[in-house]
C-alpha atoms as a PDB file:
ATOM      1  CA  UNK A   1      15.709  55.340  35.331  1.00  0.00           C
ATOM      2  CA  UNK A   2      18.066  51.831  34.978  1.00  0.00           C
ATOM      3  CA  UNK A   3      16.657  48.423  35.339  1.00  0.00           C
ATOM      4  CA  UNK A   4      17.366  46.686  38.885  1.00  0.00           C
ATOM      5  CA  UNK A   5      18.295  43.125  39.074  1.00  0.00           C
ATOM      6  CA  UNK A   6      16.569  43.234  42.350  1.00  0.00           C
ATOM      7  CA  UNK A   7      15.999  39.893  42.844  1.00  0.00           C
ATOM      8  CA  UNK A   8      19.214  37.949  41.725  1.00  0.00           C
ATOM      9  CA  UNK A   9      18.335  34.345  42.263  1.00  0.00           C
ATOM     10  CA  UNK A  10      14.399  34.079  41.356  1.00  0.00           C
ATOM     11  CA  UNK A  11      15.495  35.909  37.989  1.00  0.00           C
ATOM     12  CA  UNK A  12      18.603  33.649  37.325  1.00  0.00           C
ATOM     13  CA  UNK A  13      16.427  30.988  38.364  1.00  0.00           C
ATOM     14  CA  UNK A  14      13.660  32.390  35.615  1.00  0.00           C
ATOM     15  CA  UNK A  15      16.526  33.381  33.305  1.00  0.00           C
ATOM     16  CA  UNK A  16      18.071  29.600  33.144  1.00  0.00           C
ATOM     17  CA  UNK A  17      15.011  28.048  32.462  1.00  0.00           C
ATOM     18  CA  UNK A  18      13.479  30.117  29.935  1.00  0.00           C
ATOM     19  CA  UNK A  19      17.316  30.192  27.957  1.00  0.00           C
ATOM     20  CA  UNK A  20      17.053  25.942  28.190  1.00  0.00           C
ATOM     21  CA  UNK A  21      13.599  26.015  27.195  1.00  0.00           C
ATOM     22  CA  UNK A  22      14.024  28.554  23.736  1.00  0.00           C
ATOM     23  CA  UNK A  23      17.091  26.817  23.049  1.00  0.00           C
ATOM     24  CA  UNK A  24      15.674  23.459  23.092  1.00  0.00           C
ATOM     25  CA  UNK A  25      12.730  23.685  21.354  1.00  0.00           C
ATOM     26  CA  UNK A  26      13.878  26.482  19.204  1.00  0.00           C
ATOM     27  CA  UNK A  27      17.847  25.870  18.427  1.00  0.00           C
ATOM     28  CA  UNK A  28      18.709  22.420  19.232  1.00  0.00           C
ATOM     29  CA  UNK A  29      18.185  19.481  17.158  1.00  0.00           C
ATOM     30  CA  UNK A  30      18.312  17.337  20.141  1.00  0.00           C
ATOM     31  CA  UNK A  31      15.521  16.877  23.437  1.00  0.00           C
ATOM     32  CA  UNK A  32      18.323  18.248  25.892  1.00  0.00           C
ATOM     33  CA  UNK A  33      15.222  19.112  28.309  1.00  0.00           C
ATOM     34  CA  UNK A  34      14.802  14.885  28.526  1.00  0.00           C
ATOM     35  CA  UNK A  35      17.965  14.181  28.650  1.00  0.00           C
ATOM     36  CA  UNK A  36      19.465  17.007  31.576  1.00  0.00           C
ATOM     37  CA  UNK A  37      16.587  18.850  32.204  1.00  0.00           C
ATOM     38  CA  UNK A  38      13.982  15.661  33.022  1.00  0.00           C
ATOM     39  CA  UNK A  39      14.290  13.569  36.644  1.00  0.00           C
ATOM     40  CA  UNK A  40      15.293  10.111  36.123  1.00  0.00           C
ATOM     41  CA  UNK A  41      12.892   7.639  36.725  1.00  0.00           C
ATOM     42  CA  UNK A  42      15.234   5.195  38.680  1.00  0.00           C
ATOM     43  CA  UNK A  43      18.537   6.092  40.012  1.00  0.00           C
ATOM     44  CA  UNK A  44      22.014   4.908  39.273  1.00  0.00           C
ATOM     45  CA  UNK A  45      24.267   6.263  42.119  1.00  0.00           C
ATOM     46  CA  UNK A  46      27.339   5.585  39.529  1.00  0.00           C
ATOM     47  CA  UNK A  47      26.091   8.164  37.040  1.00  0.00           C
ATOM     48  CA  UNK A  48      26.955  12.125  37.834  1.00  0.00           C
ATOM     49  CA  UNK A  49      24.066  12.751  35.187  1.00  0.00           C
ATOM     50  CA  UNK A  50      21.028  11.020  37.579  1.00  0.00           C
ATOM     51  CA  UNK A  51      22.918  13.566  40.328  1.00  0.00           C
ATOM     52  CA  UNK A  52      23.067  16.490  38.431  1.00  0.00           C
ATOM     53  CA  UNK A  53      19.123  15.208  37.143  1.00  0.00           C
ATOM     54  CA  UNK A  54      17.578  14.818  40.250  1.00  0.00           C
ATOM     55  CA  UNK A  55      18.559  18.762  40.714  1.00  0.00           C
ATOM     56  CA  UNK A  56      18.074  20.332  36.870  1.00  0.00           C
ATOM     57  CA  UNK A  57      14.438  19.032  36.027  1.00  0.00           C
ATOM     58  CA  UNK A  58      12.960  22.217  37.716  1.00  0.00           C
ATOM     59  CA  UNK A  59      14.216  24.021  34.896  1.00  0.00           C
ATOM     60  CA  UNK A  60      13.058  21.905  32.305  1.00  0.00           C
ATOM     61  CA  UNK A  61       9.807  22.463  30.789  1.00  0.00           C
ATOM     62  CA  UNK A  62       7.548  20.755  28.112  1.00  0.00           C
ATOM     63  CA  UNK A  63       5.528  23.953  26.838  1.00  0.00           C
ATOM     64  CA  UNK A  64       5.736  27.682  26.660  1.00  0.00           C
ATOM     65  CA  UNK A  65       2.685  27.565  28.778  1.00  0.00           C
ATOM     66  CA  UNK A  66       4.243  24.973  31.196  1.00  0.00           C
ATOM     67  CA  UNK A  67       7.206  27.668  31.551  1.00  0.00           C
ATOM     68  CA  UNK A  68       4.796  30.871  31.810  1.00  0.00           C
ATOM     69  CA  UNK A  69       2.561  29.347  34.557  1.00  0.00           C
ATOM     70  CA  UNK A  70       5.888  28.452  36.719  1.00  0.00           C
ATOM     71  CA  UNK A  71       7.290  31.385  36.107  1.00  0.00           C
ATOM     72  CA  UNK A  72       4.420  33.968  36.501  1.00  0.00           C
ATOM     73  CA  UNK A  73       4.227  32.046  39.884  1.00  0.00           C
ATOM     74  CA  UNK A  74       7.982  32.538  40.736  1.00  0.00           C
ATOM     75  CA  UNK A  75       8.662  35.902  39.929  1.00  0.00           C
ATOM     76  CA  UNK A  76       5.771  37.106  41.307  1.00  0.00           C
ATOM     77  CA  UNK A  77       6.239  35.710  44.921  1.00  0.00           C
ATOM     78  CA  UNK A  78       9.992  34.794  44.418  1.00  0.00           C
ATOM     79  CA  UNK A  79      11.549  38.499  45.229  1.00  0.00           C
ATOM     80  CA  UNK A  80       9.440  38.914  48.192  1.00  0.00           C
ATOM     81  CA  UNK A  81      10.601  35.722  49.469  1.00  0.00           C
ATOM     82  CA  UNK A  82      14.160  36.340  48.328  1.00  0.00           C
ATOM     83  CA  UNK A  83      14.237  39.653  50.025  1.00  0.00           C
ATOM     84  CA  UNK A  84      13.252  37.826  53.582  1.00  0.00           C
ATOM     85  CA  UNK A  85      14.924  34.694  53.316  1.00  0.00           C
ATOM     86  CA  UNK A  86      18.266  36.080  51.476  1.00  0.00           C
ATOM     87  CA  UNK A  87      19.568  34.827  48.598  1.00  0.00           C
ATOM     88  CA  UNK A  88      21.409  31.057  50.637  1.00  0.00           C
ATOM     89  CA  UNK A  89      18.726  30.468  52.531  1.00  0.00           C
ATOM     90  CA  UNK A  90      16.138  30.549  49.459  1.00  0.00           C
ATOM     91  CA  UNK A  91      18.539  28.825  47.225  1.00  0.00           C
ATOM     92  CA  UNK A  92      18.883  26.316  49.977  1.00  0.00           C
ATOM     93  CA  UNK A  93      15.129  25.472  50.561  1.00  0.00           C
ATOM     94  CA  UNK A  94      14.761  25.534  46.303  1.00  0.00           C
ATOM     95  CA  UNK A  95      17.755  22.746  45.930  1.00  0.00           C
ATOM     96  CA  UNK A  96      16.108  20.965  48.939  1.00  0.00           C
ATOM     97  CA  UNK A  97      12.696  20.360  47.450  1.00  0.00           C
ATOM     98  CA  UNK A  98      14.020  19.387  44.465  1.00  0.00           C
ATOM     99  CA  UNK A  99      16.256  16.694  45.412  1.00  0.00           C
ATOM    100  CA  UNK A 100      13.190  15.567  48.169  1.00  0.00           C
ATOM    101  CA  UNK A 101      10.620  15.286  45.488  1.00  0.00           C
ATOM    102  CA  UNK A 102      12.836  14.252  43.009  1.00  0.00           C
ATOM    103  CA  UNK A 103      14.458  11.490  44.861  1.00  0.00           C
ATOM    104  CA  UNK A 104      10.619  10.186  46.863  1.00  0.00           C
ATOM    105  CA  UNK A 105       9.181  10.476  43.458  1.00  0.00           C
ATOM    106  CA  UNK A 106      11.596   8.046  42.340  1.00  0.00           C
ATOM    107  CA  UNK A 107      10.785   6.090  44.685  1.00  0.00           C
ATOM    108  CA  UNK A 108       7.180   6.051  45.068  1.00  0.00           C
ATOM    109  CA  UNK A 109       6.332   6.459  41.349  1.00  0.00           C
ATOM    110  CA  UNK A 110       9.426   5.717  39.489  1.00  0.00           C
ATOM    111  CA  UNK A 111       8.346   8.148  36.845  1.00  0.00           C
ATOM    112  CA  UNK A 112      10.173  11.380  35.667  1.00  0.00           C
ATOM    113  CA  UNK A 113       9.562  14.582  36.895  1.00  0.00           C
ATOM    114  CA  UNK A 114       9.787  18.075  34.656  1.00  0.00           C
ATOM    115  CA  UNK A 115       9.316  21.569  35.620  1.00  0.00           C
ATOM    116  CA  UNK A 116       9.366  23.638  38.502  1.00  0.00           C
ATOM    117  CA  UNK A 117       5.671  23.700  40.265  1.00  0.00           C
ATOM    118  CA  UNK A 118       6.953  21.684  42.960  1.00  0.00           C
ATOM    119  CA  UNK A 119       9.328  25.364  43.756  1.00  0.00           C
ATOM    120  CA  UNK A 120       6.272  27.368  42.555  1.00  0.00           C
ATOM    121  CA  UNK A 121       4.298  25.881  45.409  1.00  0.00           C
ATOM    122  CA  UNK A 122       6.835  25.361  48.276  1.00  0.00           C
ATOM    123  CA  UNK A 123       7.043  29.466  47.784  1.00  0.00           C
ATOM    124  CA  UNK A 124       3.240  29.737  47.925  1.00  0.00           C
ATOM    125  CA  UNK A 125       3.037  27.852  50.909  1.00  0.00           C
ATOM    126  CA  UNK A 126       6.003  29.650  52.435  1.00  0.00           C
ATOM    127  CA  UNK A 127       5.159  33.167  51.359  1.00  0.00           C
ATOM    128  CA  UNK A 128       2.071  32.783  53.644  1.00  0.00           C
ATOM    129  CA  UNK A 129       4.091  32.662  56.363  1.00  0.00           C
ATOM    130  CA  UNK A 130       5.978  35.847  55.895  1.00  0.00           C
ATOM    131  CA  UNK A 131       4.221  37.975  58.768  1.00  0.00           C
ATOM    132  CA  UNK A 132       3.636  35.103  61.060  1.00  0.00           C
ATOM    133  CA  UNK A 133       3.975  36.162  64.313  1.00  0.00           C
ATOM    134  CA  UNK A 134       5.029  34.152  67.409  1.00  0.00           C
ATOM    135  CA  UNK A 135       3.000  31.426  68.687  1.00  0.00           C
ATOM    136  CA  UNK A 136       0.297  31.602  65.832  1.00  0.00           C
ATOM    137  CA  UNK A 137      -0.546  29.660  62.279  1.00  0.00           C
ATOM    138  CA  UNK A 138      -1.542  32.667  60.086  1.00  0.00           C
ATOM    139  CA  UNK A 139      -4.871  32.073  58.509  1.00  0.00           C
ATOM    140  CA  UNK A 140      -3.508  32.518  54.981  1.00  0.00           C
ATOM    141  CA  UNK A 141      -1.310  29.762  55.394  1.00  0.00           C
ATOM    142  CA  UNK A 142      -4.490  27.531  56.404  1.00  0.00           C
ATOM    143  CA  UNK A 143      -7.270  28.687  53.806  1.00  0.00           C
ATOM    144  CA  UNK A 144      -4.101  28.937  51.047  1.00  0.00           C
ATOM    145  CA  UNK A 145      -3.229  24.747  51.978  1.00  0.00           C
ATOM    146  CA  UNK A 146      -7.098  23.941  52.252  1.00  0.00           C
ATOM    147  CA  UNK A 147      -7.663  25.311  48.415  1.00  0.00           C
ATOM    148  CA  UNK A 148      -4.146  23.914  47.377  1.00  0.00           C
ATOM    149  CA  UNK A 149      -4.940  20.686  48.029  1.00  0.00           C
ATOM    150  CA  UNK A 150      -8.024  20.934  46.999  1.00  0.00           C
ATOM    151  CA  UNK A 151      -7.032  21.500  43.593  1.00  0.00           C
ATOM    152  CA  UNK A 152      -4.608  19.527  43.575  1.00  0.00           C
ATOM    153  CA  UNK A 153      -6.518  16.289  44.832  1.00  0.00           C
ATOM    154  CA  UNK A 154      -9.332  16.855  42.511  1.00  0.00           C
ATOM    155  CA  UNK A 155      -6.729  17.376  39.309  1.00  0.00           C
ATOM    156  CA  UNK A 156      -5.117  13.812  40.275  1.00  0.00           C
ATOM    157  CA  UNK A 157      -8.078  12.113  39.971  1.00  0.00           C
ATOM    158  CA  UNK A 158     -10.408  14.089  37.395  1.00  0.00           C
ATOM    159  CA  UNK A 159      -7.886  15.678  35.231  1.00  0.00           C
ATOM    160  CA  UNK A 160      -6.200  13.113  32.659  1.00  0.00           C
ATOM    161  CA  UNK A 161      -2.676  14.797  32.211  1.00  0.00           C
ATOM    162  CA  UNK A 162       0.840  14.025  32.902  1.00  0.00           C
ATOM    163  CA  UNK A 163       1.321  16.945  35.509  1.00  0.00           C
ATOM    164  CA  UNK A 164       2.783  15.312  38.562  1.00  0.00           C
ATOM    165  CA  UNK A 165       0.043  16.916  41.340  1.00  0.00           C
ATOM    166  CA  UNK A 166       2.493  14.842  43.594  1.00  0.00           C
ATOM    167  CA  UNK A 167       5.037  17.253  43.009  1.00  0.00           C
ATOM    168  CA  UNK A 168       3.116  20.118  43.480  1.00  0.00           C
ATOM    169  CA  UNK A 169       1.522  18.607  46.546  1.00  0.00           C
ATOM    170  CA  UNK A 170       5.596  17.792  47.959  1.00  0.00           C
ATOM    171  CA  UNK A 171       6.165  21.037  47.273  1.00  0.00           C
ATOM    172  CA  UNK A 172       3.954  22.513  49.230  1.00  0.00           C
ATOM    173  CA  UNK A 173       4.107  20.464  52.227  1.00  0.00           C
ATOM    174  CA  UNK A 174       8.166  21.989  52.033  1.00  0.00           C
ATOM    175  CA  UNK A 175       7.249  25.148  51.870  1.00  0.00           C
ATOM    176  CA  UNK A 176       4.714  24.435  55.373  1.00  0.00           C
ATOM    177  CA  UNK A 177       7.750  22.804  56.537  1.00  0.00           C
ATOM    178  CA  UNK A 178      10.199  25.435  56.023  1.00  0.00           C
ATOM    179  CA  UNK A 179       7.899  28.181  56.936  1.00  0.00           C
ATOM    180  CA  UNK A 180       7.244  26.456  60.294  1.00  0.00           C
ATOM    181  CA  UNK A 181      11.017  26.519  61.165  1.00  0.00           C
ATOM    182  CA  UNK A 182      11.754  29.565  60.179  1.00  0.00           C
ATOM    183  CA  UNK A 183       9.250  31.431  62.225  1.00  0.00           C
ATOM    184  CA  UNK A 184      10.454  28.656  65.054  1.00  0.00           C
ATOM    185  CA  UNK A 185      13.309  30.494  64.647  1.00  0.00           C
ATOM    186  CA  UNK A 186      12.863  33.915  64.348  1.00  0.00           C
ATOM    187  CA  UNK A 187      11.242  33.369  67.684  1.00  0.00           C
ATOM    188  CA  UNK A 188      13.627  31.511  69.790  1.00  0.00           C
ATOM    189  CA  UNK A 189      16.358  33.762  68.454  1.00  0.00           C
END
C-alpha cells in the first residue's frame, strides 16, 4: 500500500504553511511570518511586497495551535471540496477570499490579518452546499451559518483576543457566495 497525494492543492496548501511556520519559529532568526506572511495594514500600490501580502498571510500563522485548528479544518473538508470543485476552481475561490478580506479589511480596519480561518470557513460554508439540489437552500447550509455566526458574533464582543472574527465572518459569507453560484450553475448548465 503507497501513500496518495490525493488531494494536491489542500495538502500543498497545508504543506506551505506548516514548512513557513517550523521554519520561522524554529530556523530563522528573523519574523518572516510578519514581514511576508502578515496582511499589510494599509496599502502601497508601488510595493510588489503589499501585493504578494495581501495574498501570503493565509499561510502565516502565530502558534502551533493557530496552524493545527486551520489546518485540521482544511484537510478535513478541503479534499472533498477539491474533488468537486477541481483543483482551478478551488484555488480560484481560495486566492479570491484572500485578496477580498485582505484588501476590505484594510480598509475597514486597517489592521493586519494572519492565518487562514477566513479559507477554513469559506470551505465550511461551501462544503454545505455540495449536494444542493436545484431550486433549494440545503438546511445544512442554514443551521451551519446560524451557529457560525453565532460564534463568531459572540467571540467579537466577549472574547478579548486578536483573532480577526471579521475574517472568519468574510470568509464565510464567500463561501455562501460561491456555493450559491455554483449550484446556479450546475443548474442552468
Amino acid at each position: 500500500m503507497k501513500l496518495s497525494y490525493n488531494s494536491p492543492l489542500i495538502l500543498s496548501f497545508a504543506l506551505l504553511a506548516a514548512t513557513i511556520f517550523l521554519f520561522d519559529h524554529y530556523l530563522s532568526t528573523k519574523n518572516i511570518t510578519a514581514l511576508y506572511f502578515s496582511s499589510p495594514s494599509t496599502f502601497n500600490v508601488n510595493s510588489t511586497l503589499d501585493y504578494l501580502r495581501s495574498f501570503s498571510y493565509i499561510f502565516g500563522h502565530a502558534s502551533w495551535d493557530h496552524l493545527a485548528g486551520n489546518l485540521m479544518l482544511i484537510l478535513l473538508i478541503g479534499p472533498v471540496l477539491e474533488e468537486k470543485y477541481k483543483f482551478l476552481s478551488l484555488g480560484l475561490m481560495i486566492m479570491i477570499t484572500a485578496a477580498a478580506t485582505s484588501f476590505l479589511n484594510m480598509a475597514l480596519f486597517h489592521s493586519s490579518l494572519m492565518g487562514a480561518s477566513g479559507i477554513a470557513f469559506m470551505l465550511i460554508i461551501l462544503s454545505s452546499f455540495t449536494n444542493a439540489r436545484a431550486d433549494s437552500v440545503p438546511l445544512t447550509f442554514v443551521l451551519i451559518t446560524l451557529l457560525f455566526l453565532t460564534r463568531e458574533i459572540a467571540d467579537a464582543f466577549l472574547v478579548k483576543d486578536s483573532v480577526s472574527q471579521f475574517g472568519h465572518v468574510f470568509g464565510g459569507v464567500l463561501g455562501g457566495v460561491f456555493g450559491f453560484i455554483f449550484s446556479k450553475a450546475k443548474r442552468t448548465s
